[in-house]
Protein backbone atom coordinates (compact mmCIF):
# COMPACT_ATOMS: atom_id res chain seq x y z
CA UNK A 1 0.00 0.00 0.00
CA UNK A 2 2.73 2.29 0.93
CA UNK A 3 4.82 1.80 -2.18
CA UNK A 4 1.29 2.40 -4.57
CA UNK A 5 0.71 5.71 -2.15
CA UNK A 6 4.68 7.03 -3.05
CA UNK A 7 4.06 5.67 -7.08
CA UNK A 8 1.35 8.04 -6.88
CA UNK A 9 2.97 10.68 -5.26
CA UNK A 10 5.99 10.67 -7.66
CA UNK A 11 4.14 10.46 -10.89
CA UNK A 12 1.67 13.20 -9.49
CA UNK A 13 4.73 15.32 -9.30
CA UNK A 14 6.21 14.41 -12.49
CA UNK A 15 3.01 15.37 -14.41
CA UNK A 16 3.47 18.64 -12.54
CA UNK A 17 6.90 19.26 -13.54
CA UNK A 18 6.03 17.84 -17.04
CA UNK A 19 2.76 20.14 -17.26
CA UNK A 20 4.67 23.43 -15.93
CA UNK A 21 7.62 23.03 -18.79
CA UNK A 22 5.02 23.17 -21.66
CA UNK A 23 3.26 25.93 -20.22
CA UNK A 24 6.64 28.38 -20.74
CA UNK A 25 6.65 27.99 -25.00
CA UNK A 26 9.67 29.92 -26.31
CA UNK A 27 8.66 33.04 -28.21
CA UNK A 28 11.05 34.19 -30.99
CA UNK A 29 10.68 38.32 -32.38
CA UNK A 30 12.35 39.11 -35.84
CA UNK A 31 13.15 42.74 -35.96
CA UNK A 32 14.71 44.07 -39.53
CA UNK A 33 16.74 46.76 -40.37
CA UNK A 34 15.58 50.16 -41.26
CA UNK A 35 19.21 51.82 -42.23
CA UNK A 36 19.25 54.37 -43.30
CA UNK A 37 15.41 56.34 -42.32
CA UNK A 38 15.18 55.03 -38.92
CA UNK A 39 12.04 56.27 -36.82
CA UNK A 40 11.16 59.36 -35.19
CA UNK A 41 11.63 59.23 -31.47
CA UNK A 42 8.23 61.14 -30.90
CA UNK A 43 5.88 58.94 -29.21
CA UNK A 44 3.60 58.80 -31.48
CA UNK A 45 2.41 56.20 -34.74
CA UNK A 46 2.82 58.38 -37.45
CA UNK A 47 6.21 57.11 -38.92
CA UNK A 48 5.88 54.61 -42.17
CA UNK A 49 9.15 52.71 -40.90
CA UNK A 50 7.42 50.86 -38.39
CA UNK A 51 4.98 49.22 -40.94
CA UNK A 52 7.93 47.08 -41.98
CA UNK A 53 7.60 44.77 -39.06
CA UNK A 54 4.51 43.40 -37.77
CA UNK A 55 2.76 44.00 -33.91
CA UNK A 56 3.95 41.27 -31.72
CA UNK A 57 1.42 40.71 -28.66
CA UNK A 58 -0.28 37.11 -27.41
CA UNK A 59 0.93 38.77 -23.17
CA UNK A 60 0.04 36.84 -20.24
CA UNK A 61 -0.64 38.14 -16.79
CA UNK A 62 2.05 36.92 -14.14
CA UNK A 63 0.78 39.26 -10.79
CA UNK A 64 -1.48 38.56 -9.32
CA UNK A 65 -3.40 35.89 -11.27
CA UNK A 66 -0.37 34.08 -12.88
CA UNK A 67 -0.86 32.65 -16.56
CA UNK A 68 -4.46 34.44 -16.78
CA UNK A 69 -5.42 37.03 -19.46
CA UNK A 70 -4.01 40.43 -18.81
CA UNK A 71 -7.37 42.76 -18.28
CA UNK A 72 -5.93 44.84 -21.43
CA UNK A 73 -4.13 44.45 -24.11
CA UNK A 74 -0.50 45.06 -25.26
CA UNK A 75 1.79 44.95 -28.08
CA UNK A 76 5.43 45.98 -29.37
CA UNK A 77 7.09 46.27 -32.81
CA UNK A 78 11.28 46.12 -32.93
CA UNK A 79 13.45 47.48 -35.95
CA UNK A 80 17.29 48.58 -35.94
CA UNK A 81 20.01 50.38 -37.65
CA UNK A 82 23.54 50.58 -37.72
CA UNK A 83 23.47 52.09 -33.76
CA UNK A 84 20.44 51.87 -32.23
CA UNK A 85 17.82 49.54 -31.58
CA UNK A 86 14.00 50.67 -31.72
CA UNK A 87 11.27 49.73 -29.98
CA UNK A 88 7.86 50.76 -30.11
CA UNK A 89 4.73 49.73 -27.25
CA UNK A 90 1.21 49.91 -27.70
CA UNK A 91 -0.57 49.74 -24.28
CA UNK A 92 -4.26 49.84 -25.27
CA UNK A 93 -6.65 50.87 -22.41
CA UNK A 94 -10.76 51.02 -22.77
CA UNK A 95 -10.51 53.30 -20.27
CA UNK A 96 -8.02 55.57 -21.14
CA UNK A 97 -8.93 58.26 -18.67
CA UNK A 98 -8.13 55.91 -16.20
CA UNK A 99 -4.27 55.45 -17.27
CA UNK A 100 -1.89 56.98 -13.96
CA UNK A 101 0.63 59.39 -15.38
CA UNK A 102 2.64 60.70 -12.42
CA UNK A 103 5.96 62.75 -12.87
CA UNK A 104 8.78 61.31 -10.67
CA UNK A 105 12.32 61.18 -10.24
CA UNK A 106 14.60 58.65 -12.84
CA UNK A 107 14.35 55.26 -11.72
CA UNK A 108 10.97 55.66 -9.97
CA UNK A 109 8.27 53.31 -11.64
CA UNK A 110 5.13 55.04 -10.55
CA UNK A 111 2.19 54.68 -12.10
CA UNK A 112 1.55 52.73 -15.52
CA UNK A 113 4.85 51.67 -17.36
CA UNK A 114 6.05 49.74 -20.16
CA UNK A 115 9.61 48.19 -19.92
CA UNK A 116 11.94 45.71 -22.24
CA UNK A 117 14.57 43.57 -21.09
CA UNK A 118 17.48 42.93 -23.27
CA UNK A 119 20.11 39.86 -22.56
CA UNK A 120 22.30 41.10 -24.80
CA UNK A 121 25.16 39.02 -24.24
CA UNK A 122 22.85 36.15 -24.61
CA UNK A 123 24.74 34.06 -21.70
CA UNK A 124 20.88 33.13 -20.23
CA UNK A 125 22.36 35.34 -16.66
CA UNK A 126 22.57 39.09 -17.52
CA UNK A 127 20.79 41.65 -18.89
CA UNK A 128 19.75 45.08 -19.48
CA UNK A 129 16.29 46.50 -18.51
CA UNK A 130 14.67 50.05 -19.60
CA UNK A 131 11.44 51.23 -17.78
CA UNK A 132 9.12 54.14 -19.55
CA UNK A 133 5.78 55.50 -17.82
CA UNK A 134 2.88 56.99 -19.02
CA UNK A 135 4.38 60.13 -17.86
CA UNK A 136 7.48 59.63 -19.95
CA UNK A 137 9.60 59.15 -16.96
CA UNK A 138 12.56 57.00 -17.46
CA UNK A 139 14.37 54.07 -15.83
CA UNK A 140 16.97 51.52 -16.30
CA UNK A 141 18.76 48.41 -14.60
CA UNK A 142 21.91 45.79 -14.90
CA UNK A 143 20.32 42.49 -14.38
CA UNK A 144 22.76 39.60 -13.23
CA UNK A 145 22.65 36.17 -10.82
CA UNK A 146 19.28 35.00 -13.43
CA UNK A 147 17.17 38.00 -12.10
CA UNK A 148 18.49 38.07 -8.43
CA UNK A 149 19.94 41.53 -9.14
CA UNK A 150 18.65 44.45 -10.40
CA UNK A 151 21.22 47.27 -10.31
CA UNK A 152 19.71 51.19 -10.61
CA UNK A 153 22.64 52.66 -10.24
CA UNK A 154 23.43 51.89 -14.01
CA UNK A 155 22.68 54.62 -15.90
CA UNK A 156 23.35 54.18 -19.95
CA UNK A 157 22.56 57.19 -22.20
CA UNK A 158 18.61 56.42 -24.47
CA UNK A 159 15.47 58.24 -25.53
CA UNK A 160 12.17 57.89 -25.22
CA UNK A 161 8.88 59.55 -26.10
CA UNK A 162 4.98 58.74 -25.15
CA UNK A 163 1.70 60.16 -26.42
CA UNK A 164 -2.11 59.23 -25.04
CA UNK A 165 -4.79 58.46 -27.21
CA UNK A 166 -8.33 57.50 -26.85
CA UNK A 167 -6.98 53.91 -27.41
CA UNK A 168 -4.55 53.73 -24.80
CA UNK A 169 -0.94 55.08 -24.47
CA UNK A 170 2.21 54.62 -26.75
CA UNK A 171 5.82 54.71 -25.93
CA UNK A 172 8.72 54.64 -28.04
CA UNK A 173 12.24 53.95 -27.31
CA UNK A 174 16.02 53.86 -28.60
CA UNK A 175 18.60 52.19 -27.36
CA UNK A 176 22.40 52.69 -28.63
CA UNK A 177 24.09 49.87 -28.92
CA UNK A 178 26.93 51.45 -27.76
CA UNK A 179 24.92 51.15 -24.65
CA UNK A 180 24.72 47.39 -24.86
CA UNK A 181 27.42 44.43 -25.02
CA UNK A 182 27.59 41.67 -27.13
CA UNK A 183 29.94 39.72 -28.79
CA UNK A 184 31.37 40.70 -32.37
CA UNK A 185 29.54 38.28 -35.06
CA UNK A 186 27.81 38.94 -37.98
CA UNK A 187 24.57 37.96 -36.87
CA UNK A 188 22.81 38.31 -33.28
CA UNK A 189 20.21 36.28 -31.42
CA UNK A 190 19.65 38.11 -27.91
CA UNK A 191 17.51 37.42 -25.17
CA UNK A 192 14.15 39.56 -24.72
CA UNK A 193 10.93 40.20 -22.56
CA UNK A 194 8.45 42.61 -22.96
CA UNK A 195 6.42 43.89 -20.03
CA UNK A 196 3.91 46.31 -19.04
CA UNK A 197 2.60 47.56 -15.60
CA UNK A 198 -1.09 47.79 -15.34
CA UNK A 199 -1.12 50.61 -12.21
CA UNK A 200 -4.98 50.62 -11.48
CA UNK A 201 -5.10 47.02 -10.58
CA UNK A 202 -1.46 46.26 -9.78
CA UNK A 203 -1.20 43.85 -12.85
CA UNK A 204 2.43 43.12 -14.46
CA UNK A 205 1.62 41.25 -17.68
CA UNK A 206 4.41 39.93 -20.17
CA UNK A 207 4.85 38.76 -23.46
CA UNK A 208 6.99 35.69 -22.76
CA UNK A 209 5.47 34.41 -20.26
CA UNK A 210 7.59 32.96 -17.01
CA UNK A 211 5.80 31.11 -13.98
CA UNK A 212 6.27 32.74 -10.52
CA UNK A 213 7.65 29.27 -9.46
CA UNK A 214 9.95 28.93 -12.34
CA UNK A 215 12.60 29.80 -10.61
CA UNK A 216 14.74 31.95 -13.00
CA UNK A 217 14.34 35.29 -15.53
CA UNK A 218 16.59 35.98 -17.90
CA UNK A 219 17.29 31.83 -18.26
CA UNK A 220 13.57 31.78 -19.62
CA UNK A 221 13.66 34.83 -21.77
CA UNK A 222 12.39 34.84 -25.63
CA UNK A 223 14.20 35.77 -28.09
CA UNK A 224 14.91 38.90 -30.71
CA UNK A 225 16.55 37.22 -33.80
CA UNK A 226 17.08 38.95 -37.27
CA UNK A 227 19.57 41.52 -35.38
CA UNK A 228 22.79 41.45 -38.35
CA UNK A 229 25.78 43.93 -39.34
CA UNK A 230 25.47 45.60 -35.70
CA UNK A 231 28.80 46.18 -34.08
CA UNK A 232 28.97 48.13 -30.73
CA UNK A 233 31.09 51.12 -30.58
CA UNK A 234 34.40 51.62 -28.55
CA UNK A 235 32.99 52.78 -24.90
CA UNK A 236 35.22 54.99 -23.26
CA UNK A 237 33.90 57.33 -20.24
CA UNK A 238 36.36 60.01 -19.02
CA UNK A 239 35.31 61.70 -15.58
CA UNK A 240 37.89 64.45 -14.72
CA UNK A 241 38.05 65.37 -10.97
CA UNK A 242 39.71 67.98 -8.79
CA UNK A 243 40.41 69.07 -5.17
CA UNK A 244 41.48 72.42 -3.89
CA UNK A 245 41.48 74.24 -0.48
CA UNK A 246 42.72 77.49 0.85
CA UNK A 247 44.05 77.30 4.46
CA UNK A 248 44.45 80.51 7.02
CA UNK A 249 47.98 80.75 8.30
CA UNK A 250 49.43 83.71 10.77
CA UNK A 251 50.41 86.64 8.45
CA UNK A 252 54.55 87.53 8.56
CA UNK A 253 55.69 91.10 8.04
CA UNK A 254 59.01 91.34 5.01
CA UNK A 255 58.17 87.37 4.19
CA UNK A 256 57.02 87.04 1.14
CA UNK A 257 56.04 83.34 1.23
CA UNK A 258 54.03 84.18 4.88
CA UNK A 259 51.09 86.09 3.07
CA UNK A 260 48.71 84.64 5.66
CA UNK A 261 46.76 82.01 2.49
CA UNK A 262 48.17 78.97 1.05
CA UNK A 263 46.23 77.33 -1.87
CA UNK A 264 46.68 73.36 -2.83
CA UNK A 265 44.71 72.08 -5.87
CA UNK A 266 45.03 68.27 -7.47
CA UNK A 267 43.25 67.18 -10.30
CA UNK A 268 42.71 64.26 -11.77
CA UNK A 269 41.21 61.85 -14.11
CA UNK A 270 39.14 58.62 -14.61
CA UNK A 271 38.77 56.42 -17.18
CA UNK A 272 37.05 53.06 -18.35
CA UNK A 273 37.54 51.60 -21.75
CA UNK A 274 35.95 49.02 -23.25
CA UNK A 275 38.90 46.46 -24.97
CA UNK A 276 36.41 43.86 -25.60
CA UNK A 277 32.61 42.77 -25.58
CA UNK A 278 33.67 41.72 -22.07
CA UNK A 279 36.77 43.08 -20.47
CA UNK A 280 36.78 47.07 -19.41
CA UNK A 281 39.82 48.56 -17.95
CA UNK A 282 39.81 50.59 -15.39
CA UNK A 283 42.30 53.82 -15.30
CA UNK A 284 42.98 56.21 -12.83
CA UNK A 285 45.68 59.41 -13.69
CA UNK A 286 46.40 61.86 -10.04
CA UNK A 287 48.52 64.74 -10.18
């Protein structure tokens, strides 16, 4: 009797397992090249470029009723040029009145927001996230550790633009690659999600969809294919610094080195360089 009770219980958990893995169905976007009349960064749906790919959509809720049917609908288009990636959102909204546009500080997702995450590297670990609101308020993270990390004290240079309609709200974005790393190859295949924040009922709906008890992020990602003759540009980031102070000294008659003020300044520099898709080095120059 025991050993029928633990059959059951093992194949009850196998058909769990089993049932969970077919749920999560790889998605695959193929984004094309627009070089050289790239889009507009304007917010708006009024540039012919973007007809050359087709709306990607098909999101599933994950919070708070995970795998349900978002309560409204979304959808996202991807092109590219020689330095910059594009993407375009369409958050549609029957009650559009109702969408929470609130003016904050960088890095502060409040109210309803759109956001892509880009594993660039495509080692199934790291990647890149980039947050627009309603509002048009921006944010961005380094992802790392599988999702276990999120990093807002990354802060890569992009632009961004949103408009409201009566059928929702629409955001679009672009990203330099020089902002991104990957490796040197012809032809990419990167790691991507989609997702969109619902404020009004708290609902975070994405477009490849990943179980709460999955376990992982960026290991379950989609992915952006169709990404070819992109190379990212030499990064180099010079931050010059300086120190000076004045101190107060007793003043001496016929000395002329005793004026009663001595002034110190140092200056400085520091440097990072990109020498590959994956080693950066580090300088430091004091005088």
């Amino acid at each position: 009797m025991k050993r029928a009770v633990l059959l059951l219980t093992v194949l009850f958990l196998f058909s769990n397992v089993v049932a969970s893995k077919k749920t999560i169905v790889k998605k695959i976007y193929t984004a094309k090249s627009v070089n050289p009349h790239p889009p507009t960064i304007d917010g708006r749906l009024n540039d012919p470029v973007w007809d050359k790919v087709e709306w990607q959509g098909d999101f599933t809720q994950r919070r708070p009723d995970d795998g349900a049917q978002p309560s409204q609908k979304t959808a996202f288009k991807v092109v590219y040029d020689a330095k910059n990636l594009y993407i375009m959102f369409r958050a549609y909204d029957t009650e559009s009145e109702k969408i929470v546009r609130r003016v904050t500080r960088r890095d502060r997702f409040d109210g309803d927001f759109v956001e892509v995450n880009i594993d660039s590297y495509f080692d199934h670990r790291t990647a890149f996230s980039f947050t627009i609101t309603a509002a048009g308020v921006k944010g961005d993270e380094a992802i790392s550790n599988d999702g276990d990390n999120w990093d807002t004290n990354w802060n890569p240079v992009w632009f961004g633009a949103v408009s409201v309609d009566d059928e929702g709200w629409i955001a679009e974005i672009k990203i330099p690659f020089s902002q991104l790393r990957f490796a040197n190859q012809e032809e990419h295949v990167w790691g991507l999600q989609v997702m969109r924040h619902l404020y009004r009922n708290d609902e975070r709906s994405h477009w490849q969809y990943i179980p709460q008890s999955s376990g992982g992020w960026v290991s379950y990602f989609g992915e952006l294919q169709g990404l070819k003759g992109i190379s990212a540009a030499r990064r180099l980031e010079l931050l010059p610094c300086g120190v000076s102070d004045v101190r107060r000294l007793p003043r001496e008659q016929g000395n002329p080195f005793a004026t009663g003020k001595e002034t110190n300044f140092s200056g400085g520099l520091d440097a990072k360089l990109a020498v590959t898709s994956d080693l950066t080095l580090d300088i430091t120059i004091l005088s």
